[in-house]
Protein backbone atom coordinates (compact mmCIF):
# COMPACT_ATOMS: atom_id res chain seq x y z
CA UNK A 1 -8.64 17.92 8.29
CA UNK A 2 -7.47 20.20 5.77
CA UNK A 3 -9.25 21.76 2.68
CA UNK A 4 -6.84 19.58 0.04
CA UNK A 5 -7.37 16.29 2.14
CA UNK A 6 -11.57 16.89 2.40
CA UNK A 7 -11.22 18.00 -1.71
CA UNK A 8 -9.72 14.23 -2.20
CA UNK A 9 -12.44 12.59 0.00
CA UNK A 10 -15.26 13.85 -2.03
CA UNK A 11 -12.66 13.05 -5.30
CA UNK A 12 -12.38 9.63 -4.00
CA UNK A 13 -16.34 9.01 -2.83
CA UNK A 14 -16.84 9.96 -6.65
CA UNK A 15 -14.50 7.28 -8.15
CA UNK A 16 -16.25 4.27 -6.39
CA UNK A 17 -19.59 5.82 -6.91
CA UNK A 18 -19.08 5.71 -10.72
CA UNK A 19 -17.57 1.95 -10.11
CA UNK A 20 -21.18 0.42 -10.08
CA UNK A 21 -22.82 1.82 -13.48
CA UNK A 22 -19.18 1.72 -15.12
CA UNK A 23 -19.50 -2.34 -14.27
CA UNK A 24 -23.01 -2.32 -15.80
CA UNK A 25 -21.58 -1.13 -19.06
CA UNK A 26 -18.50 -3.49 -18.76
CA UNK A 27 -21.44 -6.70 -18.31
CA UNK A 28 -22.43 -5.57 -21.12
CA UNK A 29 -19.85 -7.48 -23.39
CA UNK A 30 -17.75 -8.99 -20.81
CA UNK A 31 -18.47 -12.28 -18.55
CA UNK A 32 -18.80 -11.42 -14.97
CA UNK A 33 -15.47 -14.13 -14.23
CA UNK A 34 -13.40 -11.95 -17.18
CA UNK A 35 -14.79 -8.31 -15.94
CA UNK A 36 -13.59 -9.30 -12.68
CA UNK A 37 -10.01 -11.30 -13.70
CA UNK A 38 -9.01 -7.79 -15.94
CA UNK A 39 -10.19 -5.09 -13.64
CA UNK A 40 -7.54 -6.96 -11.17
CA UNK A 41 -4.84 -6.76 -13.82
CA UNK A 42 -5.16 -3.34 -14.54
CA UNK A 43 -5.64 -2.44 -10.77
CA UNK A 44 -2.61 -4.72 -10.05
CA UNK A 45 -0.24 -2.95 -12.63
CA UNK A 46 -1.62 0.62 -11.92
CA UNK A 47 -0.72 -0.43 -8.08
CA UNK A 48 2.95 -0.51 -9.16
CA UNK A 49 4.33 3.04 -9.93
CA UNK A 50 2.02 3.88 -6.65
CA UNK A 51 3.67 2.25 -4.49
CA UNK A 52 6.98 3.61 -6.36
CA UNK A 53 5.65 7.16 -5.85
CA UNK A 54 4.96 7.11 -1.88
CA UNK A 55 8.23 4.79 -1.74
CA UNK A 56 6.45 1.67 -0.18
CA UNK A 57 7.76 -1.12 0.06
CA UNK A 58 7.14 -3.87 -3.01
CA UNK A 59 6.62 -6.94 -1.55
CA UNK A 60 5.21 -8.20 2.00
CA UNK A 61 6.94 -9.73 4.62
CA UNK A 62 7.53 -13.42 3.81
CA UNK A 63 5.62 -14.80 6.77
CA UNK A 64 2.66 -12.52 5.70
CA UNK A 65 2.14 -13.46 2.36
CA UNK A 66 -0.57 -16.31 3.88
CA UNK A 67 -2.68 -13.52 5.65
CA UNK A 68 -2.21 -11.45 2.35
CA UNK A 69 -4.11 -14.43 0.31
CA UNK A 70 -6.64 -14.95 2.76
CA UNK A 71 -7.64 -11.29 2.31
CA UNK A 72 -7.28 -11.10 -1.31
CA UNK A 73 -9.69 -14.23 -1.89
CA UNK A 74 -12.02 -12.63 0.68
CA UNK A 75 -11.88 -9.03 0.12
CA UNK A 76 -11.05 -9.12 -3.97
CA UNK A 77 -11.64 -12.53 -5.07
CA UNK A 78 -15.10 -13.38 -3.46
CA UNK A 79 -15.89 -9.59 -3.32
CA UNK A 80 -16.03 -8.53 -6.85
CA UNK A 81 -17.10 -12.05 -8.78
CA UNK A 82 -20.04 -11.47 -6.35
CA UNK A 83 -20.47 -7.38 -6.79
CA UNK A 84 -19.46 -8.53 -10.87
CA UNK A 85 -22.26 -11.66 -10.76
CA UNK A 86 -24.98 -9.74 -8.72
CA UNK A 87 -24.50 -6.68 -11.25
CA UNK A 88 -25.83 -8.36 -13.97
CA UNK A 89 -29.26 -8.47 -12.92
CA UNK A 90 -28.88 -5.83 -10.15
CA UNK A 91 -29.12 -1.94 -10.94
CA UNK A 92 -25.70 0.07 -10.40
CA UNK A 93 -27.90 2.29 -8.14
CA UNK A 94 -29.44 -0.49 -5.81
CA UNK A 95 -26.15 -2.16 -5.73
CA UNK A 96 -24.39 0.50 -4.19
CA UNK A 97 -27.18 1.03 -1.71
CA UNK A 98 -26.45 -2.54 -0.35
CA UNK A 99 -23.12 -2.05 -0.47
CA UNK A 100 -23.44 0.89 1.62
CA UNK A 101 -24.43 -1.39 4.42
CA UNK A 102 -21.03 -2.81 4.73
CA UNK A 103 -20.71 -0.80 7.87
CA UNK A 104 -23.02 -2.20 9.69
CA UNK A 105 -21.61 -5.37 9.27
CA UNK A 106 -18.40 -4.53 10.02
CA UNK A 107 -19.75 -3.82 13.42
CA UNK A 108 -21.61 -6.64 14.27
CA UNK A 109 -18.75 -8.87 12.67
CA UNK A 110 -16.19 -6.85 15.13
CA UNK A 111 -18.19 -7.89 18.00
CA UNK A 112 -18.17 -11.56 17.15
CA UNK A 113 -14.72 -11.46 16.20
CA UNK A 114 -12.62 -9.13 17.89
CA UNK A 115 -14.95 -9.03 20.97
CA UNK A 116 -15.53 -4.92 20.56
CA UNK A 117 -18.86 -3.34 22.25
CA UNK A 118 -21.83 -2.21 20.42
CA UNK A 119 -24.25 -0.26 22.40
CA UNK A 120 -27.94 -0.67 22.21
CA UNK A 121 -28.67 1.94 19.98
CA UNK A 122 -25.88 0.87 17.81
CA UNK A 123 -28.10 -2.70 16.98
CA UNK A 124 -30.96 -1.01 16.81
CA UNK A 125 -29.34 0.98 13.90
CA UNK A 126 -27.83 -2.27 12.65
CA UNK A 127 -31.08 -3.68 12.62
CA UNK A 128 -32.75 -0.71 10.74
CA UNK A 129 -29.78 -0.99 8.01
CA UNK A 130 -31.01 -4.43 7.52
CA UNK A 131 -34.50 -3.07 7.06
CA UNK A 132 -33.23 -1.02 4.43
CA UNK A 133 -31.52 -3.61 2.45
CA UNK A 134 -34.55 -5.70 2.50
CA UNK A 135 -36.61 -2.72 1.00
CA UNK A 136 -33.67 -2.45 -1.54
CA UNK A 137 -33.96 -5.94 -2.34
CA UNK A 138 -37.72 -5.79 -2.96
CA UNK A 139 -38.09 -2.58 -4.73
CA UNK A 140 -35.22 -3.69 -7.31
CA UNK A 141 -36.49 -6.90 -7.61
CA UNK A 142 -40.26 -5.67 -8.53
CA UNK A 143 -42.03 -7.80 -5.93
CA UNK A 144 -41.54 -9.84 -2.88
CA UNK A 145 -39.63 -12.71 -4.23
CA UNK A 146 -36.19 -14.37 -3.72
CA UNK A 147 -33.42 -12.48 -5.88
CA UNK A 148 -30.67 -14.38 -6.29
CA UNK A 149 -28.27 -11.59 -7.43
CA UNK A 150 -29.63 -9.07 -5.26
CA UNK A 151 -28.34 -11.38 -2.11
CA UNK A 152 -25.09 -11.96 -4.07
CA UNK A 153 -24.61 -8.22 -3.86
CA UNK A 154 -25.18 -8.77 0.26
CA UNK A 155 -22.77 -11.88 -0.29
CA UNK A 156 -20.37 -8.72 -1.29
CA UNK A 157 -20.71 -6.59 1.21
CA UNK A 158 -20.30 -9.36 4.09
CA UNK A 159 -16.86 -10.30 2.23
CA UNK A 160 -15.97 -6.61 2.72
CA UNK A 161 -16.66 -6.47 6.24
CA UNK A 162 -14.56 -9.63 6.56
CA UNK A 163 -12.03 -7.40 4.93
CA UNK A 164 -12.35 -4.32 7.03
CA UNK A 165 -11.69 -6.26 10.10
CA UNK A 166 -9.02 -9.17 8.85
CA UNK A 167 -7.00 -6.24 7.57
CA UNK A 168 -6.34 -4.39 11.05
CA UNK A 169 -3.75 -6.55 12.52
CA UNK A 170 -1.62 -5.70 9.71
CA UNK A 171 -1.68 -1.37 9.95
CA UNK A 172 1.10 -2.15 12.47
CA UNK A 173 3.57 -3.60 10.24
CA UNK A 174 2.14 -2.14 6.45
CA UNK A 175 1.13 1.05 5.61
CA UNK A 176 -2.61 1.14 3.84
CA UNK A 177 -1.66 1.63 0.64
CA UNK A 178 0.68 -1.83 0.73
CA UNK A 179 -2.18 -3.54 2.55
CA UNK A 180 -3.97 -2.45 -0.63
CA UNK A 181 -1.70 -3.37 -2.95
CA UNK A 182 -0.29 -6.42 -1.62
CA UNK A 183 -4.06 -7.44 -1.23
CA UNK A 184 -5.34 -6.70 -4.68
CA UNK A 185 -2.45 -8.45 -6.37
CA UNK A 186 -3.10 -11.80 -3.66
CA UNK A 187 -7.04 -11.71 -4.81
CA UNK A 188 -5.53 -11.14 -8.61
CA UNK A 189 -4.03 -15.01 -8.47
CA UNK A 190 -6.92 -16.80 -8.04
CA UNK A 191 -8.86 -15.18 -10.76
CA UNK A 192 -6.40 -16.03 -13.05
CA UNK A 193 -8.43 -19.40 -13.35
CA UNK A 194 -11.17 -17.35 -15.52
CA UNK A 195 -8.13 -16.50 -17.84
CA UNK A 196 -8.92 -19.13 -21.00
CA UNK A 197 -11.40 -16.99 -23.20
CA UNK A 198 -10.72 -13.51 -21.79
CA UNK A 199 -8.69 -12.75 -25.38
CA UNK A 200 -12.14 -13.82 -27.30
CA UNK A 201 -14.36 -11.69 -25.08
CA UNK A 202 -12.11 -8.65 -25.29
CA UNK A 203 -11.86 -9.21 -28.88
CA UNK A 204 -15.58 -9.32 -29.10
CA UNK A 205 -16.31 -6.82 -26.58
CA UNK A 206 -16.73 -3.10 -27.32
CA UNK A 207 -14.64 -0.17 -26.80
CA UNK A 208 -16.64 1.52 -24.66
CA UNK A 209 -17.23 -1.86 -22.61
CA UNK A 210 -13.46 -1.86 -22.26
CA UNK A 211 -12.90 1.62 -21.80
CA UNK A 212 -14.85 1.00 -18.60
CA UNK A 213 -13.06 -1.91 -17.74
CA UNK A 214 -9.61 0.10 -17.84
CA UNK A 215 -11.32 2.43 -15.60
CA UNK A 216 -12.71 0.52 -12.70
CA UNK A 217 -9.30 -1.04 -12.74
CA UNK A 218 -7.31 2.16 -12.59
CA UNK A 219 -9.66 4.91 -10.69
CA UNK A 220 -11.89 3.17 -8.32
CA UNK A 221 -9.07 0.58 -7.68
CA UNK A 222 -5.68 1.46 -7.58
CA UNK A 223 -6.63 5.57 -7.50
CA UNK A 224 -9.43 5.61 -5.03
CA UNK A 225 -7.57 3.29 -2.53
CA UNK A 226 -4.28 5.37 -2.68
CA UNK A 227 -6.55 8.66 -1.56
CA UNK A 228 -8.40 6.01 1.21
CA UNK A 229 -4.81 5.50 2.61
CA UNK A 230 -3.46 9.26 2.38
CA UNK A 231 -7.00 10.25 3.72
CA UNK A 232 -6.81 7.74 6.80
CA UNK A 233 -2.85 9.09 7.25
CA UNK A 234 -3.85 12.79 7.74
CA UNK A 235 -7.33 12.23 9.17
CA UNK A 236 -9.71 10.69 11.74
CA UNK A 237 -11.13 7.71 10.62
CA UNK A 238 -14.65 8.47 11.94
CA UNK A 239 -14.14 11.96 9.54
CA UNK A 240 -13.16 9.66 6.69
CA UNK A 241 -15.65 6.62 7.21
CA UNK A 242 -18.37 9.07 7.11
CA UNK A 243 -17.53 10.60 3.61
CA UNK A 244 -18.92 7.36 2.46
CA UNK A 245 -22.02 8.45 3.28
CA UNK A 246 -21.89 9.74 -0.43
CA UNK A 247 -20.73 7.05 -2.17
CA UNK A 248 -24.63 5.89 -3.05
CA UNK A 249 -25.32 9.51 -3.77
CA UNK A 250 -22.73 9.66 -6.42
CA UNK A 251 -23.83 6.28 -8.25
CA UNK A 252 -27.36 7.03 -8.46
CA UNK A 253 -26.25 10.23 -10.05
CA UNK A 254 -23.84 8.36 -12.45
CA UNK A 255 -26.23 5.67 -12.97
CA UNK A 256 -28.64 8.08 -14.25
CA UNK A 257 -26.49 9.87 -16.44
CA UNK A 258 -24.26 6.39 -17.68
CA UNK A 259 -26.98 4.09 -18.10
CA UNK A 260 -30.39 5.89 -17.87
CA UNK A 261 -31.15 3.67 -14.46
CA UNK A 262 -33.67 5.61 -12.54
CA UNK A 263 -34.20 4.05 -8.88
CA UNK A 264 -37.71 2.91 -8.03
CA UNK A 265 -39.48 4.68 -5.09
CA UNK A 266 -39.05 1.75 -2.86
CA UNK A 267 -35.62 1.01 -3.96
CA UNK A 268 -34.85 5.15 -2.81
CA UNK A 269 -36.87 4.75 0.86
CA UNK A 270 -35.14 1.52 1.32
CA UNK A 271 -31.42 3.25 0.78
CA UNK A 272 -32.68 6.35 2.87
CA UNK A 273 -33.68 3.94 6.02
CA UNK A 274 -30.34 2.19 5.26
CA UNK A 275 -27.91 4.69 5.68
CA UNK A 276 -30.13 6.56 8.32
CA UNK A 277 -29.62 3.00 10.02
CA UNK A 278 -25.79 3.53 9.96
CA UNK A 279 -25.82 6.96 10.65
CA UNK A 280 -27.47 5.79 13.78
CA UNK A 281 -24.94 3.28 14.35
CA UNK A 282 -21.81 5.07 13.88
CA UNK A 283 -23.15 8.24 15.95
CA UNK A 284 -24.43 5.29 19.05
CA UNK A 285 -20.29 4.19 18.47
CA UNK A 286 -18.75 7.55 18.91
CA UNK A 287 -20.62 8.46 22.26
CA UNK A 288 -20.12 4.79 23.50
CA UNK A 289 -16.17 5.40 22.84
CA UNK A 290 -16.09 8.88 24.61
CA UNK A 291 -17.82 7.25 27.63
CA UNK A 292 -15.57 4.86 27.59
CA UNK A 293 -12.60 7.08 27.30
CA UNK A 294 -14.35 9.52 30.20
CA UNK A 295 -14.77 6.29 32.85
């Protein structure tokens, strides 16, 4: 991996890691249904002159378009009203702790569903990520009680892990950046149901509310996915999956300095046993493949 390639990783782990508090301050004046709906709009548009730039195609294959709206409503759609919903009574910093687990779930999901092999150590990381989220889940919540929002913010990153492995099949045909694309603007139809009202709560909603707004749907959208795909075209994708390893890093950081939101101690063990559970994981994965490879 080369210098300008790892510079874009850390560019890109930055992006999403502001995504979280920057969706605090768009809650602020916006409905969760109307953050969600105009992010998609503005990530949908900004998606066009990308696509123009690395001369991708515009449109998906007509027998595709099916598959493409079953991963927009799961990976867009359900995603983000669930991140956008959960975020309102969920701190930007414990949100992207739980989010961090998506992972995890990817792997157990690709064992159920594509039929791959997880080693031994690799549940017993799962199962410490799990650990970790419950930790998250109590320390944000102030007690031992059932949070609502904080499991809609799990709800998330399940429908993310759906994503991850729904979207394979389709590298073959699409390049990541159209899978991106073509995605967002499938999970952009649905939403348009939350369009009567969105003029009266821009109209009422602050400048610096929609500032934010125009920036989730530009940067950590249509920006941060455009470096995922170049990354994943000039990289491995165990080098690239692991630079998310920062994303939670960066949004504590930018929670604290966007929204004064300073984790609680529990909330911080909880996201350390987390990600020490994937780290565990993905290291049990990449041994278990070179054995593989070796027999």
């Amino acid at each position: 991996m080369t210098v300008g390639v790892a510079v874009l990783l850390v560019v890109q782990m930055m992006l999403w890691g502001t995504a979280f508090p920057m969706i605090k301050i768009a809650l602020g004046d916006l409905s969760a249904p109307h953050l969600t709906l105009l992010r998609h709009v503005v990530a949908s548009a900004a998606f066009l002159p990308l696509l123009l730039g690395f001369r991708a195609r515009l449109l998906p294959r007509r027998q595709d378009v099916p598959f493409f709206l079953l991963l927009g409503v799961i990976g867009y759609t359900v995603y983000h009203l669930a991140l956008n919903y959960g975020q309102t009574n969920v701190s930007a910093g414990a949100a992207s702790l739980i989010i961090a687990t998506a992972p995890a779930i990817t792997a157990l999901l690709a064992v159920v569903m594509v039929g791959e092999r997880l080693p031994a150590a690799g549940w017993v990381g799962s199962a410490i990520s799990f650990v970790g989220v419950a930790l998250i889940v109590v320390g944000d919540s102030g007690g031992v009680r059932f949070n609502v929002y904080a499991w809609l913010i799990v709800l998330a990153a399940v429908s993310t892990s759906f994503y991850a492995i729904l979207q394979r099949r389709l590298f073959d045909r699409y390049r990541p950046i159209e899978v991106a694309a073509f995605a967002t603007w499938a999970g952009t139809v649905p939403m348009l149901a939350f369009a009567p009202g969105v003029v009266a709560d821009v109209a009422a909603a602050s400048t610096r509310a929609l500032l934010a707004t125009v920036y989730i749907g530009v940067f950590p959208s249509a920006v941060a996915y455009t470096i995922f795909a170049f990354a994943l075209s000039r990289a491995p994708v165990t080098v690239v999956a692991a630079a998310l390893y920062m994303v939670p890093v960066f949004s504590l950081i930018a929670s604290w300095l966007l929204v004064g939101e300073v984790p609680g101690p529990l909330t911080v063990v909880g996201g350390a046993v987390a990600i020490g559970g994937i780290v565990l994981l993905n290291v049990a994965k990449q041994r278990f493949a070179r054995q593989l490879a070796r027999a």
